[in-house]
N, C-alpha and C. Protein backbone atom coordinates (compact mmCIF):
# COMPACT_ATOMS: atom_id res chain seq x y z
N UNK A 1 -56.17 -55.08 11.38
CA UNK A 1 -56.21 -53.96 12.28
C UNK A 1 -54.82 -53.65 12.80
N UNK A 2 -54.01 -54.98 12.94
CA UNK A 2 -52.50 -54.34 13.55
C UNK A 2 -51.93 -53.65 12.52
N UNK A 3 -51.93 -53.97 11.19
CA UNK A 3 -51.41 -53.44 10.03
C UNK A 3 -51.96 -51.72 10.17
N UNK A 4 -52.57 -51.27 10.79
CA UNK A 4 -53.00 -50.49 10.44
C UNK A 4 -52.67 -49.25 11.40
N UNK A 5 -52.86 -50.17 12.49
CA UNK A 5 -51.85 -49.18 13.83
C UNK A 5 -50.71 -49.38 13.76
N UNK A 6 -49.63 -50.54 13.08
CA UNK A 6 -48.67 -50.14 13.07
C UNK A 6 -48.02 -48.98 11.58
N UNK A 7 -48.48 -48.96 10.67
CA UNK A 7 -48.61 -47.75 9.57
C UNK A 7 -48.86 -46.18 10.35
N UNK A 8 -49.34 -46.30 11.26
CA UNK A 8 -49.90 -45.04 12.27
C UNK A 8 -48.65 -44.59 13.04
N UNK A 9 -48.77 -46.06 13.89
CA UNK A 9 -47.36 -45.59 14.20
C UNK A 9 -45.89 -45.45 13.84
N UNK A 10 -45.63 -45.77 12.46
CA UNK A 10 -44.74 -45.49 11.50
C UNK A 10 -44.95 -43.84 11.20
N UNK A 11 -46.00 -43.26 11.03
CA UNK A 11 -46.39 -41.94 10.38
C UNK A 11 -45.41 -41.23 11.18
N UNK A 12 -46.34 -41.14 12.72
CA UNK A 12 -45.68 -40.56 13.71
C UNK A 12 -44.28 -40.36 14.36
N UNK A 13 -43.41 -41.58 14.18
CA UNK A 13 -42.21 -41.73 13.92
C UNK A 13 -41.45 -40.74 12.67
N UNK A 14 -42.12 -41.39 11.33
CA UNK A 14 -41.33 -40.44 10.43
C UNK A 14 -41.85 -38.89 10.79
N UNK A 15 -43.21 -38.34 11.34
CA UNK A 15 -43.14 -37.06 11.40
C UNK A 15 -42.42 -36.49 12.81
N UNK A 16 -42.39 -37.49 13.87
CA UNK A 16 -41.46 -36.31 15.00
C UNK A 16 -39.71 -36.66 14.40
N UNK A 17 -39.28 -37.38 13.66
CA UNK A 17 -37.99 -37.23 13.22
C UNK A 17 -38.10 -35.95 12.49
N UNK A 18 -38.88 -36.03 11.14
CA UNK A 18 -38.92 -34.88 10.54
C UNK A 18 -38.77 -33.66 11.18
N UNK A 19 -39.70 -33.64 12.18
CA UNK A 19 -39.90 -32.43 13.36
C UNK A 19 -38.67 -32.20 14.04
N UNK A 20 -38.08 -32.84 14.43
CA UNK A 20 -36.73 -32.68 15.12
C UNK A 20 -35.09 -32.23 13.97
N UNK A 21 -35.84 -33.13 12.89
CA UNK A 21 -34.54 -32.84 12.56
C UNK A 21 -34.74 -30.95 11.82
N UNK A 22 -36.15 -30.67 11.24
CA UNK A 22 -35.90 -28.76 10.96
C UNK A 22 -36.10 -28.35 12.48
N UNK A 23 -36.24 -28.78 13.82
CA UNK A 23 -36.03 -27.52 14.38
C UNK A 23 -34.25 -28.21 15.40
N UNK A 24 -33.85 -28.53 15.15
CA UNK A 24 -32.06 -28.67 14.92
C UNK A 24 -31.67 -27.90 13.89
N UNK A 25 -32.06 -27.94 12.51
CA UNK A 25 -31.42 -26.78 11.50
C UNK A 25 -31.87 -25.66 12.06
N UNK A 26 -32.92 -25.32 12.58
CA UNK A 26 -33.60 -23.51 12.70
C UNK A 26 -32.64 -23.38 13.69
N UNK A 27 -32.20 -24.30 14.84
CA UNK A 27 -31.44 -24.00 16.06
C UNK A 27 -30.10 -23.52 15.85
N UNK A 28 -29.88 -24.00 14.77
CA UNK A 28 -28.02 -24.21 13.89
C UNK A 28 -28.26 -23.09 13.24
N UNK A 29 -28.83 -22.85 12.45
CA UNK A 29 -29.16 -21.25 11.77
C UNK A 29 -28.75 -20.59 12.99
N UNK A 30 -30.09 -20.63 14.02
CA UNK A 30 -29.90 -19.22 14.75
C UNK A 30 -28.80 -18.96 15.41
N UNK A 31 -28.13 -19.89 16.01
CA UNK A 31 -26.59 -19.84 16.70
C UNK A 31 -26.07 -19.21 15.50
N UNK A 32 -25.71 -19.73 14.04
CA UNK A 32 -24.79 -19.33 13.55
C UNK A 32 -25.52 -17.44 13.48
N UNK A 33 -26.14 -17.20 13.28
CA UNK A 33 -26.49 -16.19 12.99
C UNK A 33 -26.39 -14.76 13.96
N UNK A 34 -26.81 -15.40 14.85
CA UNK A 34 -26.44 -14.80 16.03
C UNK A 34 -24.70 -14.30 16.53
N UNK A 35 -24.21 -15.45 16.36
CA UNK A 35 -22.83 -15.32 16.54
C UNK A 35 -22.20 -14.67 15.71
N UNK A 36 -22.67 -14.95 14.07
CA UNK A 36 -22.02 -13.69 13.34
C UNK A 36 -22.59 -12.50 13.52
N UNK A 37 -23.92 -12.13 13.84
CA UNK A 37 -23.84 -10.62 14.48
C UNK A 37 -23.25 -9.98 15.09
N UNK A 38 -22.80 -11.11 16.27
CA UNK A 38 -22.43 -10.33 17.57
C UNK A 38 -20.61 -10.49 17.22
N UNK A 39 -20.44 -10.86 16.28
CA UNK A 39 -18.64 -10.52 15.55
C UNK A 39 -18.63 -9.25 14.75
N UNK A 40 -20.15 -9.30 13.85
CA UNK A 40 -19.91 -7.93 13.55
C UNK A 40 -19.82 -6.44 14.45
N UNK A 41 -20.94 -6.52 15.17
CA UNK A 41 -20.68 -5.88 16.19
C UNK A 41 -19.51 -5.81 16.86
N UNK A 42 -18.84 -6.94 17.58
CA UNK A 42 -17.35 -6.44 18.25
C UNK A 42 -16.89 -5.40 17.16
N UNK A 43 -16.51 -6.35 16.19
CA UNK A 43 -15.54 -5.89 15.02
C UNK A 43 -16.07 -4.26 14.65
N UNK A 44 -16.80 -3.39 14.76
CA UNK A 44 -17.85 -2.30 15.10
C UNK A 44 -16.93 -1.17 16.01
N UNK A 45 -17.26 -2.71 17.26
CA UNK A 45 -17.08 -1.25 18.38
C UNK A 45 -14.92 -0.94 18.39
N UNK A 46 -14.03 -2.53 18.09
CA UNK A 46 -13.03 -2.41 18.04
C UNK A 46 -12.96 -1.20 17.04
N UNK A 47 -13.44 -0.88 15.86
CA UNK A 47 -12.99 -0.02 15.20
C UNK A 47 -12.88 1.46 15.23
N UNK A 48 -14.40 1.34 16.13
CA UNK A 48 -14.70 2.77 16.57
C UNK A 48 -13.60 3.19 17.68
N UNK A 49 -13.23 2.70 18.49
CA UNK A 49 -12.38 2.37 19.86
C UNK A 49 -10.93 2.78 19.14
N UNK A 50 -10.26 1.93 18.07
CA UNK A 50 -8.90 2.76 17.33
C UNK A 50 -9.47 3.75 16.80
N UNK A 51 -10.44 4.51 16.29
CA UNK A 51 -9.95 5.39 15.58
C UNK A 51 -10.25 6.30 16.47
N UNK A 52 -10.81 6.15 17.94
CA UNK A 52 -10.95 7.31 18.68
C UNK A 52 -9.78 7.58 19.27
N UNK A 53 -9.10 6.36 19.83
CA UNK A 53 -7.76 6.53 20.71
C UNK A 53 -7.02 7.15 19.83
N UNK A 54 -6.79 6.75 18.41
CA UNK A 54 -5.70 7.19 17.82
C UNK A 54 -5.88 8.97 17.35
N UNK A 55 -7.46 9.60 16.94
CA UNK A 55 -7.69 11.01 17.06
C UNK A 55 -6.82 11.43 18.43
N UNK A 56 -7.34 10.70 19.74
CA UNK A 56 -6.79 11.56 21.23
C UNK A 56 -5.21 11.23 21.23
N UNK A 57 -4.49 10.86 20.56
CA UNK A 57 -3.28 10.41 20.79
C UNK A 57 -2.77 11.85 19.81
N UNK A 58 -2.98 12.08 18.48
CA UNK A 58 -2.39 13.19 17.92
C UNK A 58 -3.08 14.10 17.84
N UNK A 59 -4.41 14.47 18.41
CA UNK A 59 -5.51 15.46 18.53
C UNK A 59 -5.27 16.47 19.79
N UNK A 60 -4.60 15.67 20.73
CA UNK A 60 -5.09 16.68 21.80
C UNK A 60 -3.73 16.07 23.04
N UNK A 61 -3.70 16.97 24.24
CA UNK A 61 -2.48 16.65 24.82
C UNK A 61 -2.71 15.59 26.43
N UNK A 62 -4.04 15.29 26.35
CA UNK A 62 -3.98 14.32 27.53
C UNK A 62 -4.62 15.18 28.64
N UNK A 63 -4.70 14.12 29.68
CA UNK A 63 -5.13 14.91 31.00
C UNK A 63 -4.13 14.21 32.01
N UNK A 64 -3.67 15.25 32.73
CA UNK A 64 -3.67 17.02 32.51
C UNK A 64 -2.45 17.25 31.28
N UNK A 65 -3.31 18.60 30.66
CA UNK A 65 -2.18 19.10 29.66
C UNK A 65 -0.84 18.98 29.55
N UNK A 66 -0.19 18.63 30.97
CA UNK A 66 1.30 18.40 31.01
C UNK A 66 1.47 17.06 31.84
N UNK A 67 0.91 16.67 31.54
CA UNK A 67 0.93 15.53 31.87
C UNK A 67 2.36 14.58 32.05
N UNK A 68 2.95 13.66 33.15
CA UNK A 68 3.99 13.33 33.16
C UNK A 68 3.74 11.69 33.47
N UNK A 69 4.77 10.50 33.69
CA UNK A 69 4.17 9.20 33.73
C UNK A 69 3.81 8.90 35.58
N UNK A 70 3.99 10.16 36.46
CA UNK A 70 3.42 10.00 37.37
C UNK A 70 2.39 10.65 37.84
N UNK A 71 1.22 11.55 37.14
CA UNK A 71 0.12 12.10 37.00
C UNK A 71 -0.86 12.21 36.20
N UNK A 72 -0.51 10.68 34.88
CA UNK A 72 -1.37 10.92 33.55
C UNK A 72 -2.61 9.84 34.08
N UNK A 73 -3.94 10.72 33.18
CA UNK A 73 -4.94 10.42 33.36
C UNK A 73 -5.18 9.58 32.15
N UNK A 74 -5.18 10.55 31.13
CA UNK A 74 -5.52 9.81 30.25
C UNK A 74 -4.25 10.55 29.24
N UNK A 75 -3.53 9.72 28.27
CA UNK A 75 -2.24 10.16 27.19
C UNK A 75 -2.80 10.72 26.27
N UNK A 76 -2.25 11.53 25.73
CA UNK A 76 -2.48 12.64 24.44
C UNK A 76 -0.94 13.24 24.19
N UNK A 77 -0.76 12.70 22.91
CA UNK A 77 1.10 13.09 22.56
C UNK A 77 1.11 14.15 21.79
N UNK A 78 -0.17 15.05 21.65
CA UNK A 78 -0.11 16.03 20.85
C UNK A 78 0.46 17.31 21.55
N UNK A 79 1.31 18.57 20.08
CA UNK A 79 2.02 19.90 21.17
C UNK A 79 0.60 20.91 20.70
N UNK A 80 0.10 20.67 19.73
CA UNK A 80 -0.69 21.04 18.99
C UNK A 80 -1.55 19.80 18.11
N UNK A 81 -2.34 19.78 17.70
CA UNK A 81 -3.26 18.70 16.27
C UNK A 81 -2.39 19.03 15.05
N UNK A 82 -2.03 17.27 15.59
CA UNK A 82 -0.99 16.51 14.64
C UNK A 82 0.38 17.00 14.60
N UNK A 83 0.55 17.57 15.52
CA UNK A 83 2.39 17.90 16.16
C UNK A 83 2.47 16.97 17.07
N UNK A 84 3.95 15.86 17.28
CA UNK A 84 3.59 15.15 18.50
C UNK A 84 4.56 15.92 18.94
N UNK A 85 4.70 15.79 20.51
CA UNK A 85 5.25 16.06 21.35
C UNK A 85 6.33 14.40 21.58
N UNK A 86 7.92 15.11 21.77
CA UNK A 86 8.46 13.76 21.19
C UNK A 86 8.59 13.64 22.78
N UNK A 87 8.54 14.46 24.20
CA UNK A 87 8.92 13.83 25.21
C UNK A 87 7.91 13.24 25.76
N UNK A 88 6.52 13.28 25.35
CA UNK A 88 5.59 12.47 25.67
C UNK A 88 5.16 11.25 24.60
N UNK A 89 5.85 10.83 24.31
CA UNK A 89 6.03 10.25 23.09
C UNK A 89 6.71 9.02 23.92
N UNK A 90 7.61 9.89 24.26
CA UNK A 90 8.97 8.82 25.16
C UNK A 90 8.26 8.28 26.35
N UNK A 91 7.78 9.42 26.71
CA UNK A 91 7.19 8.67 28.30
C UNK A 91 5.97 7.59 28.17
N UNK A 92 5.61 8.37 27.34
CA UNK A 92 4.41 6.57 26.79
C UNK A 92 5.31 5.62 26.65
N UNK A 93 6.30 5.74 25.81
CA UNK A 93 7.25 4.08 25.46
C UNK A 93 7.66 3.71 26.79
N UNK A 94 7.87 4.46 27.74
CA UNK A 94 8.51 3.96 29.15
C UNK A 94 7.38 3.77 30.09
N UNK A 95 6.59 3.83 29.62
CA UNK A 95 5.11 2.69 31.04
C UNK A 95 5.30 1.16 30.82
N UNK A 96 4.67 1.18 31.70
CA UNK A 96 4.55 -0.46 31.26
C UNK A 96 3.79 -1.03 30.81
N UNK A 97 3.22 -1.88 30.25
CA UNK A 97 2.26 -2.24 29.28
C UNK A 97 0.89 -2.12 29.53
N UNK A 98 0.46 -2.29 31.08
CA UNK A 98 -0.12 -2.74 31.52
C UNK A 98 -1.09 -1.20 31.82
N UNK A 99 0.05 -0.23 32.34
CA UNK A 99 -0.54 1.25 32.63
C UNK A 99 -0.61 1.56 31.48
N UNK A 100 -0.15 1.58 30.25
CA UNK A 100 0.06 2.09 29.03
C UNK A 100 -1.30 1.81 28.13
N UNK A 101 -2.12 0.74 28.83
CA UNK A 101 -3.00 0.27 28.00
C UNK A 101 -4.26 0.95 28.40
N UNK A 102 -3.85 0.92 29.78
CA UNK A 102 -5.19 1.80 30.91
C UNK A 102 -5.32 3.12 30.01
N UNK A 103 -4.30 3.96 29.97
CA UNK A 103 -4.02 5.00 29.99
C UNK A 103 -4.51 5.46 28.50
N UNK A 104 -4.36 4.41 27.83
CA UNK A 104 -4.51 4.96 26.35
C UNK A 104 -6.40 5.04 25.70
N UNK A 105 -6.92 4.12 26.95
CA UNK A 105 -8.19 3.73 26.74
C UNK A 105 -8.57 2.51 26.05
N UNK A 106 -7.73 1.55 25.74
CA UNK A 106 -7.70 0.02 24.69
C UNK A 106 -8.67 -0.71 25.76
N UNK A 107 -8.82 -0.56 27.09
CA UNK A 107 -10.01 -1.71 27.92
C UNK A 107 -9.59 -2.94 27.52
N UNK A 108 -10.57 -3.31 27.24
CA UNK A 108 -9.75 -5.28 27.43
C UNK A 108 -9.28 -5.62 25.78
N UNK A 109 -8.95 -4.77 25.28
CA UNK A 109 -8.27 -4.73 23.52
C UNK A 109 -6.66 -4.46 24.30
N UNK A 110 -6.52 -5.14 23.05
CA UNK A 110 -4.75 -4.74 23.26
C UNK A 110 -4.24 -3.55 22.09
N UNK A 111 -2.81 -3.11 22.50
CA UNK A 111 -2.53 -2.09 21.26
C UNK A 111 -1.34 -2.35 20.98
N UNK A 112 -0.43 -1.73 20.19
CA UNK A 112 0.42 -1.13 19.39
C UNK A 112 0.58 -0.06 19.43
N UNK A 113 1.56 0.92 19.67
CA UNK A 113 1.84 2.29 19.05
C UNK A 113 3.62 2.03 18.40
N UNK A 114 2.98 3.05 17.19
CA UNK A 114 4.63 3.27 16.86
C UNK A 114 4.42 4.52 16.16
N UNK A 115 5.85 5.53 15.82
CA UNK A 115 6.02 6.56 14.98
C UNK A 115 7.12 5.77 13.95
N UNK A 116 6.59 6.22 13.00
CA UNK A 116 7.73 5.62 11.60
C UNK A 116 7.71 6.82 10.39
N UNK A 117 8.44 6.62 10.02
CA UNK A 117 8.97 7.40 8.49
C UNK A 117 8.25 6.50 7.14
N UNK A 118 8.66 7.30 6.24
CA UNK A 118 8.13 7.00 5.03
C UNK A 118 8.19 5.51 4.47
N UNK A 119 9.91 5.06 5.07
CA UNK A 119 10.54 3.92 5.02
C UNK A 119 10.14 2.67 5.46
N UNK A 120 8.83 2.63 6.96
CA UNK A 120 8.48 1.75 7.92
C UNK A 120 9.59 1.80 8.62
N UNK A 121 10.58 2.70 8.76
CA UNK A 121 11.49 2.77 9.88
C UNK A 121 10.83 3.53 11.45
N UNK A 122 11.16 2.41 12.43
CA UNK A 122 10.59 3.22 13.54
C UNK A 122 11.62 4.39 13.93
N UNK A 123 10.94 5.29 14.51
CA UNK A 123 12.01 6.85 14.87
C UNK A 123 12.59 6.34 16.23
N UNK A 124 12.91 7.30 16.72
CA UNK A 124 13.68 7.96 17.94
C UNK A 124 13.21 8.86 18.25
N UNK A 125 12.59 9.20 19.26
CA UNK A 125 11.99 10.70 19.63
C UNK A 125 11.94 10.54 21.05
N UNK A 126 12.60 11.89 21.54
CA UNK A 126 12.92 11.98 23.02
C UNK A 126 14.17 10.89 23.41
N UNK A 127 15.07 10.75 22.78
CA UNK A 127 16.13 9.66 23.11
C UNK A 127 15.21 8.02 23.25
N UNK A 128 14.22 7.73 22.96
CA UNK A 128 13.53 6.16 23.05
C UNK A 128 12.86 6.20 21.80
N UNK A 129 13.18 4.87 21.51
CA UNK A 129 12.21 4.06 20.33
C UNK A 129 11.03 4.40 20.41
N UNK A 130 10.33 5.26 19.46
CA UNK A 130 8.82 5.50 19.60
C UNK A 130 7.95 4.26 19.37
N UNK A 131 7.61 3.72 20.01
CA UNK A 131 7.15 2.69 19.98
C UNK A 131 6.57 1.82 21.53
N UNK A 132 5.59 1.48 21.59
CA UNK A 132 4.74 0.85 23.02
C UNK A 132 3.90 -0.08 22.50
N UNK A 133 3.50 -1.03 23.98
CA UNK A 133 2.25 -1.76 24.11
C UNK A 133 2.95 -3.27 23.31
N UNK A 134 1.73 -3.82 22.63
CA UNK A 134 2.89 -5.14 22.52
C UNK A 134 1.99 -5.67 21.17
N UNK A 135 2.89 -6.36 20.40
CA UNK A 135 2.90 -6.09 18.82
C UNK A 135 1.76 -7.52 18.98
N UNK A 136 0.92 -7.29 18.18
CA UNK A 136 0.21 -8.15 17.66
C UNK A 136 0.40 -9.79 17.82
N UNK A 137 0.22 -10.89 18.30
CA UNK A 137 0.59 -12.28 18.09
C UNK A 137 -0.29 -13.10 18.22
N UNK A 138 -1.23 -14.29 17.51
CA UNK A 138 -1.98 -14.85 18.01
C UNK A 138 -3.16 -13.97 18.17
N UNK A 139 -3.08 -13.22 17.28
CA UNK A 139 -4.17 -12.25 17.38
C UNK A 139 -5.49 -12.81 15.97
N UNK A 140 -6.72 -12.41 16.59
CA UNK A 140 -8.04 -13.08 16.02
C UNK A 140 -8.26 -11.45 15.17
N UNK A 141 -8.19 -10.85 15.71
CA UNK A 141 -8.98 -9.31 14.80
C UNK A 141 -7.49 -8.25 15.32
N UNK A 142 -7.32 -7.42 14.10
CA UNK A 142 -6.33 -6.55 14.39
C UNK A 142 -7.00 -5.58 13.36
N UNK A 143 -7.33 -4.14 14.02
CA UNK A 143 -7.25 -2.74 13.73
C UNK A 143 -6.21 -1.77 13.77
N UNK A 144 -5.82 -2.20 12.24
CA UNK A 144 -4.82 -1.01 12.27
C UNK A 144 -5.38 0.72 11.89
N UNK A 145 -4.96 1.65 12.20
CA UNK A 145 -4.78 3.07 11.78
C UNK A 145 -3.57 3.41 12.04
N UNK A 146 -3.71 4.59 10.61
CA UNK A 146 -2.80 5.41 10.71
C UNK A 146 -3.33 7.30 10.63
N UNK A 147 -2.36 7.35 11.00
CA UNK A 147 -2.31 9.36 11.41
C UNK A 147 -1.03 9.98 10.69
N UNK A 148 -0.73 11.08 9.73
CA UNK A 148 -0.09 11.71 9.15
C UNK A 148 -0.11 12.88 10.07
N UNK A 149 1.11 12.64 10.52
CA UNK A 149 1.76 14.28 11.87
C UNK A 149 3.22 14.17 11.79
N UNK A 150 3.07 15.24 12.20
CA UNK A 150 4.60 15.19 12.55
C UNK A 150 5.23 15.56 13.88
N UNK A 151 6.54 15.41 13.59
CA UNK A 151 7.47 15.47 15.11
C UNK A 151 8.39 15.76 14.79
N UNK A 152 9.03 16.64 15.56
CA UNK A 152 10.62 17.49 15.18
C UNK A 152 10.79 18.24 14.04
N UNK A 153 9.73 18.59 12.90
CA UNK A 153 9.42 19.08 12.20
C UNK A 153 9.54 18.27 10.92
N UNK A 154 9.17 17.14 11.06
CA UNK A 154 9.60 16.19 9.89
C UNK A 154 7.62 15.39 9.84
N UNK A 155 7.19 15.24 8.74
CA UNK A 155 6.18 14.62 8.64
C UNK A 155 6.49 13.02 8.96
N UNK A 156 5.70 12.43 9.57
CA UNK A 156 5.94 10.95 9.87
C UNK A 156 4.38 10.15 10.14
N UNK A 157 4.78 9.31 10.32
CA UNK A 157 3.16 8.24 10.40
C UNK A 157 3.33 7.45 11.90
N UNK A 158 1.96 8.05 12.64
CA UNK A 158 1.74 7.41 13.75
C UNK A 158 0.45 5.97 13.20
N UNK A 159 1.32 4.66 13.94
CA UNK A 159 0.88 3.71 13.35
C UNK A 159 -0.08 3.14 14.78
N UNK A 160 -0.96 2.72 15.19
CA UNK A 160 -1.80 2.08 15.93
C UNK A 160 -2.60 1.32 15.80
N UNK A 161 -2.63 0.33 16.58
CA UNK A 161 -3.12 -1.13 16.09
C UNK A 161 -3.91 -1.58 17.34
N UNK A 162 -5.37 -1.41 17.43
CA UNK A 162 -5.81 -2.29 17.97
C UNK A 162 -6.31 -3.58 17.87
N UNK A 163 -6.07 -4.79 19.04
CA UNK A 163 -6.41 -5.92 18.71
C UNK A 163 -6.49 -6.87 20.28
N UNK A 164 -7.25 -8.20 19.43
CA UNK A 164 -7.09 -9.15 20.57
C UNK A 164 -6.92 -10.83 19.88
């Protein structure tokens, strides 16, 4: 008879191990699974997020239309869609990173802006390096776009990079 309860209680042993050890894998699945959703998703909304900032950056001229670095609402470097305007161009490079990021709409993403030539040479426009915000480092996901406009009447590539 002990032989027989202890075989019983052997069963039960090997079946709550069994039991434990698939619902630890279903648990490990679902974390992983979960977590890669919710990367695809970021990775989603980061993308949607550059390619909107970067439309309002050569699409349209900001609020308010004349906007200066002590009344901008929101930046728009356009004189027209896909003309930049090189003195608002400049005055973006001269915020500080911090307003520059508010301003552009990046939220808790970081950015990049630059104007460059055919070459990857950055320009000059408005007497300052076209160029803001702070270059990529230690960065997990980076969205780049680009925009074909021009400035001073020369075609050039506005480069923008969102990331974190």
């Amino acid at each position: 008879m002990k032989l027989k309860g202890q075989i019983w209680s052997l069963d039960l042993s090997v079946s709550a191990i069994a039991f434990l050890a698939v619902l630890i894998a279903v648990l490990f699945a679902w974390t992983y699974a979960s977590n890669e959703a919710g990367s695809g998703l970021e990775l989603r909304r980061m993308e949607t997020r550059a390619v909107d900032i970067s439309e309002a950056l050569v699409a349209t001229s900001g609020v308010p239309a004349d906007w200066s670095a002590a009344d901008v609402k929101t930046i728009g470097l356009a004189l027209s869609e896909g003309v930049l305007n090189a003195t608002k161009v400049a005055t973006l490079a001269g915020l500080s990173y911090e307003e520059a990021r508010l301003k552009v709409g990046a939220g808790v993403y970081h950015f990049h802006f630059r104007v460059k030539d055919g070459n990857n040479n950055t320009l000059q426009l408005g007497g300052v390096t076209a160029e803001a915000g702070a270059y990529p480092t230690n960065a997990t996901v980076v969205i780049p776009v680009e925009r074909y406009v021009s400035a001073n009447g020369t075609p050039v590539v506005m480069e923008f990079l969102l990331w974190n």
